[in-house]
N, C-alpha and C. Protein backbone atom coordinates (compact mmCIF):
# COMPACT_ATOMS: atom_id res chain seq x y z
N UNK A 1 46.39 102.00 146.82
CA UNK A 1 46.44 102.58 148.13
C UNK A 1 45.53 103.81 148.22
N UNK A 2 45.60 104.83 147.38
CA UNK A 2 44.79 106.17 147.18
C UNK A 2 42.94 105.30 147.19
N UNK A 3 42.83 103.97 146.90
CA UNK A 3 41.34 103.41 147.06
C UNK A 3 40.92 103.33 148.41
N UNK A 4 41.92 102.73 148.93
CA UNK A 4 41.62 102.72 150.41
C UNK A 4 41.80 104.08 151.17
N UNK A 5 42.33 104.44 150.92
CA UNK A 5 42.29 105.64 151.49
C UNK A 5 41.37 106.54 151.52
N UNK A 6 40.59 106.66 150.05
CA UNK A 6 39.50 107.28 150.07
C UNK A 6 38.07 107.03 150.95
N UNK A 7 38.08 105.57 150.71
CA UNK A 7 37.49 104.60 151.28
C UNK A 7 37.38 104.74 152.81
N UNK A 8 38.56 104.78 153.53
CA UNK A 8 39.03 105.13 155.09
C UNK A 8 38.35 106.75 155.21
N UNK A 9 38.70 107.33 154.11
CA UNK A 9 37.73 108.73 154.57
C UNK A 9 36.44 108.90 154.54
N UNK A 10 36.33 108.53 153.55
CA UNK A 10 34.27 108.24 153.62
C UNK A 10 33.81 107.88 154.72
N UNK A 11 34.36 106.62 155.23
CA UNK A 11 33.85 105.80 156.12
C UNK A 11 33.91 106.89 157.77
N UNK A 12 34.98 107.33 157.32
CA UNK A 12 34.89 108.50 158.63
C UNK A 12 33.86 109.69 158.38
N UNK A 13 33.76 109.94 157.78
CA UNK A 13 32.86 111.37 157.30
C UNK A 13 31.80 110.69 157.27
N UNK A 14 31.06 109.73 157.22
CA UNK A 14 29.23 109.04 157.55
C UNK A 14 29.75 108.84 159.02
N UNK A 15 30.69 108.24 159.47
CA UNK A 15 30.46 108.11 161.04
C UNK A 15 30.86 109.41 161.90
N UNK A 16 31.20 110.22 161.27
CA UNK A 16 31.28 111.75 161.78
C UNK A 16 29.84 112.36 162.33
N UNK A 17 29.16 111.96 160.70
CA UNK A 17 27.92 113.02 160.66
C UNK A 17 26.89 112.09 161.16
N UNK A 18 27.08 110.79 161.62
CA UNK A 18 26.30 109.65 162.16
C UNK A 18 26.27 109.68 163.76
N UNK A 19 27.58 110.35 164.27
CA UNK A 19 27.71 110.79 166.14
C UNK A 19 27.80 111.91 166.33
N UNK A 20 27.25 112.86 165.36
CA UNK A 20 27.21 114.24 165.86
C UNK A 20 26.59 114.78 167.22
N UNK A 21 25.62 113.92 166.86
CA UNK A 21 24.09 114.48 168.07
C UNK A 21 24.44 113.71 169.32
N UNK A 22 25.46 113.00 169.51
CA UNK A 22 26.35 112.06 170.66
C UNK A 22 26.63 112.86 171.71
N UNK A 23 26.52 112.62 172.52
CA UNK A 23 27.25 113.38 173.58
C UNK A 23 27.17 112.65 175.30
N UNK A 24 28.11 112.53 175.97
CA UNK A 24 28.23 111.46 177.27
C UNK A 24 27.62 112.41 178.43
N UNK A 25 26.64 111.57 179.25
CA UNK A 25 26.09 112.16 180.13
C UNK A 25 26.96 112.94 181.14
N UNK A 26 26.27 113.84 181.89
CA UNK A 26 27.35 114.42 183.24
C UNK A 26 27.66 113.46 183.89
N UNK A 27 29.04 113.65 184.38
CA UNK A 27 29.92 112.92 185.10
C UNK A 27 30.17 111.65 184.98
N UNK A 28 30.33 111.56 182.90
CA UNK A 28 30.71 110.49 182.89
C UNK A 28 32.24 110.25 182.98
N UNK A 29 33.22 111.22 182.96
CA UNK A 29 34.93 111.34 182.92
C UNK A 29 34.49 110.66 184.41
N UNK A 30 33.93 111.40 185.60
CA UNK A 30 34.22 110.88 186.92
C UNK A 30 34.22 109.61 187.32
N UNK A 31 33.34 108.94 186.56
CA UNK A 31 32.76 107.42 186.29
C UNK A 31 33.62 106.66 185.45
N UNK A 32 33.97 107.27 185.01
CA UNK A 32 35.51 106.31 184.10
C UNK A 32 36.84 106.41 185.04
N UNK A 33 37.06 107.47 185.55
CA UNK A 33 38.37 107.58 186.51
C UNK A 33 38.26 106.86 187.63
N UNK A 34 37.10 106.78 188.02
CA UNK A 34 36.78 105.94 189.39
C UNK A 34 36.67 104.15 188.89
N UNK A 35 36.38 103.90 187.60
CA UNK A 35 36.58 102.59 187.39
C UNK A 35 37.76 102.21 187.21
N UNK A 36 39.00 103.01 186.66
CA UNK A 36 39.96 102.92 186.20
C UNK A 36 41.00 103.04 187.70
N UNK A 37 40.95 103.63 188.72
CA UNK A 37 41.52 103.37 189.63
C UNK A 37 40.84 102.42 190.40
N UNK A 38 40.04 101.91 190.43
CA UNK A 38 39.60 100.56 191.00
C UNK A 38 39.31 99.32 190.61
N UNK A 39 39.71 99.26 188.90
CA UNK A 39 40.34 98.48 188.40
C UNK A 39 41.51 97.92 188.34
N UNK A 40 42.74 99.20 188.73
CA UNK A 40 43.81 99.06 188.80
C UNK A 40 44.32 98.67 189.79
N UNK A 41 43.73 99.10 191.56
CA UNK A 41 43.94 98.35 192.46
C UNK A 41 43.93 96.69 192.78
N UNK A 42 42.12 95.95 191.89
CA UNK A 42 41.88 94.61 191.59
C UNK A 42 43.25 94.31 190.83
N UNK A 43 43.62 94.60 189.86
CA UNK A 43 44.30 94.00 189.27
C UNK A 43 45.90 93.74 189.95
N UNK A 44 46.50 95.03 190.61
CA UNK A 44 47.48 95.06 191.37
C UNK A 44 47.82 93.48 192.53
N UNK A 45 46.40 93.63 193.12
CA UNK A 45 46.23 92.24 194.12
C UNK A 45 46.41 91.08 193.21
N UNK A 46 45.40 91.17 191.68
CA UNK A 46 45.05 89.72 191.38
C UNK A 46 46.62 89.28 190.85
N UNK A 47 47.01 90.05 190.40
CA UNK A 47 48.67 90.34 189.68
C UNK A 47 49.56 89.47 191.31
N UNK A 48 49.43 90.01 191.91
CA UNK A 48 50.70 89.52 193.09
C UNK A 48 50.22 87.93 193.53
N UNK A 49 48.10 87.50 193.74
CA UNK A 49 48.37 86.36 193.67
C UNK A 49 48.70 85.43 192.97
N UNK A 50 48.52 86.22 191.48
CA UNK A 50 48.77 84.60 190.33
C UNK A 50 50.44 84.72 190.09
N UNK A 51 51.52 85.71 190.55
CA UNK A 51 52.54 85.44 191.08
C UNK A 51 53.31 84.39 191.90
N UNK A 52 52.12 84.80 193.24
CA UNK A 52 52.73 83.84 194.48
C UNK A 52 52.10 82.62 194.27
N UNK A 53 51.13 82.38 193.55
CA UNK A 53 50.68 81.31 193.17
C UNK A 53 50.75 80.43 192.36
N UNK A 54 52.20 81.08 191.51
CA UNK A 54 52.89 80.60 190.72
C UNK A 54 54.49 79.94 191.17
N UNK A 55 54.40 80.96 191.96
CA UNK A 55 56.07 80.66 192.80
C UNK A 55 55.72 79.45 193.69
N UNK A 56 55.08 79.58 194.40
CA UNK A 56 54.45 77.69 195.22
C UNK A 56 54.47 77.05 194.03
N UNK A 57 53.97 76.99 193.41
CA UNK A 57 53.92 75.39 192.41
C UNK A 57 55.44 75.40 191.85
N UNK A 58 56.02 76.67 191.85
CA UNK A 58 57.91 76.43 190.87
C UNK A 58 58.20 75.81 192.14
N UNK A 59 58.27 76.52 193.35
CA UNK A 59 59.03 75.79 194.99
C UNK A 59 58.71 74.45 194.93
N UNK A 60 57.28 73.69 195.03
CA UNK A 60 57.07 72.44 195.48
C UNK A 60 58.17 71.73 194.35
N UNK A 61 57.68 72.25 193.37
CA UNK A 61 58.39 71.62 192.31
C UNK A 61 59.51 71.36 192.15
N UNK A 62 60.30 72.41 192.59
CA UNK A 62 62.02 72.44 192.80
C UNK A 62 62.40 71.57 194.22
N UNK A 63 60.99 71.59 195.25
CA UNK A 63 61.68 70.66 196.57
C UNK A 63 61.63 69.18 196.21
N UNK A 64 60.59 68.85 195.51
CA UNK A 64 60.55 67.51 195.41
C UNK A 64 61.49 66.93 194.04
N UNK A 65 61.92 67.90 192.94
CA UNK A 65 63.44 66.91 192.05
C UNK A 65 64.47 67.08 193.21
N UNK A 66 64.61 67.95 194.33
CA UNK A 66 65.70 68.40 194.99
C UNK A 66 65.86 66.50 196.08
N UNK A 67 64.77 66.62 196.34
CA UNK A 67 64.38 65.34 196.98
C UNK A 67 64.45 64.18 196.33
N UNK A 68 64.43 63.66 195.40
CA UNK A 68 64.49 63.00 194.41
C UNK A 68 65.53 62.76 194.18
N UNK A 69 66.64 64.07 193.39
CA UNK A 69 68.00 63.89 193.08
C UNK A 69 69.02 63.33 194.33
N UNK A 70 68.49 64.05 196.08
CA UNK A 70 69.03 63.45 197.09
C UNK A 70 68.91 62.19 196.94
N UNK A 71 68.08 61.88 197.10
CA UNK A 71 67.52 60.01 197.39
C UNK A 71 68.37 59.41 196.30
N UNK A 72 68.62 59.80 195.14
CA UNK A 72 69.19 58.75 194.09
C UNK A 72 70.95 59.09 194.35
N UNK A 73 70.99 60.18 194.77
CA UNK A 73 72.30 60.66 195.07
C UNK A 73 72.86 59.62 196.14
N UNK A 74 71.89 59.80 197.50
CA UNK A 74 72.65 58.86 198.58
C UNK A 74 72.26 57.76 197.89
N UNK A 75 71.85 56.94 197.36
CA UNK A 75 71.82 55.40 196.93
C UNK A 75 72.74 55.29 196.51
N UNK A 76 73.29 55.97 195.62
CA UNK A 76 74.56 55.79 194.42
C UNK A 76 75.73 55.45 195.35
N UNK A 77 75.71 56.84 196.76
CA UNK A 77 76.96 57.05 197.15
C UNK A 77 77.03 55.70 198.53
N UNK A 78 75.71 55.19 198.68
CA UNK A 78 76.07 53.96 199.26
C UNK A 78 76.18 53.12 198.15
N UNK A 79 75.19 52.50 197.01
CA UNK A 79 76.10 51.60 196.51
C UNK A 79 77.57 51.71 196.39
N UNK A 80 78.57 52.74 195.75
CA UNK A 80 79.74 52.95 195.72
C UNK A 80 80.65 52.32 196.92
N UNK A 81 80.13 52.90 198.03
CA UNK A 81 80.70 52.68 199.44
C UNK A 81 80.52 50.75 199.78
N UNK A 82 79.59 50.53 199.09
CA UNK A 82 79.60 49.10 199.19
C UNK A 82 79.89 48.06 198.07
N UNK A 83 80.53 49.20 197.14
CA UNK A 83 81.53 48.38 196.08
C UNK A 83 82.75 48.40 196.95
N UNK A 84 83.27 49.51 197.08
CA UNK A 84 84.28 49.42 197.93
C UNK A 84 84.82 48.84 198.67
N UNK A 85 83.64 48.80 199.81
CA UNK A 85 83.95 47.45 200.93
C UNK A 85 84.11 46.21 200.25
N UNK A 86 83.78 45.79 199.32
CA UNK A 86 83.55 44.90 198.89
C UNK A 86 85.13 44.24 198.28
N UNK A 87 85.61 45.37 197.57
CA UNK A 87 86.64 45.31 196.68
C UNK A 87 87.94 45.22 197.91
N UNK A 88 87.44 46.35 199.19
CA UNK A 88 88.72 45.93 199.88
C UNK A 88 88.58 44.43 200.41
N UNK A 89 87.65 43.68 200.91
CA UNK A 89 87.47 42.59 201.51
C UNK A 89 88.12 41.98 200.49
N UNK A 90 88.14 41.89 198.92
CA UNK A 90 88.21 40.83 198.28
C UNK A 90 89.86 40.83 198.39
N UNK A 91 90.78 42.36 198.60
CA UNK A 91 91.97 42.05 198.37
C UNK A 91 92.72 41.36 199.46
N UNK A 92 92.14 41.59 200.89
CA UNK A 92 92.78 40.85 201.93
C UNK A 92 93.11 39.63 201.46
């Protein structure tokens, strides 16, 4: 561990003395704050459509088993209804 470690320091101390002479033009903080709140707005919108654009495909999805389970539901509950009839006719 004390290898790497040494290692992790070196590597900082050449890239220390490697960005010394670095320095960010004027008004680059202003240019980062202004991307960063108008990034955050895009994202706010893109965020709510891939939401609602998620909730339509769960809805369609939930109307049509809802539709589905009806349709097999009333079949059942007429076949039943026409066992029935059936069973009372047979006892007359």
């Amino acid at each position: 561990m004390d290898d790497e470690s040494r290692l992790i320091e070196e590597r900082l101390e050449r890239l220390k003395l490697a960005t010394e002479g670095i320095q960010s033009r004027s008004g680059f903080e202003q240019r980062v704050m202004m991307a960063v709140l108008q990034s955050g707005a895009f994202d706010w919108r893109s965020g709510l459509w891939r939401v609602g654009r998620y909730g339509l495909i769960v809805s369609l999805v939930a109307v049509a088993l809802a539709t589905v389970f009806a349709v097999q539901g009333a079949s059942r509950a007429d076949e039943m209804q026409a066992m029935s009839y059936g069973t009372v006719d047979l006892e007359w």
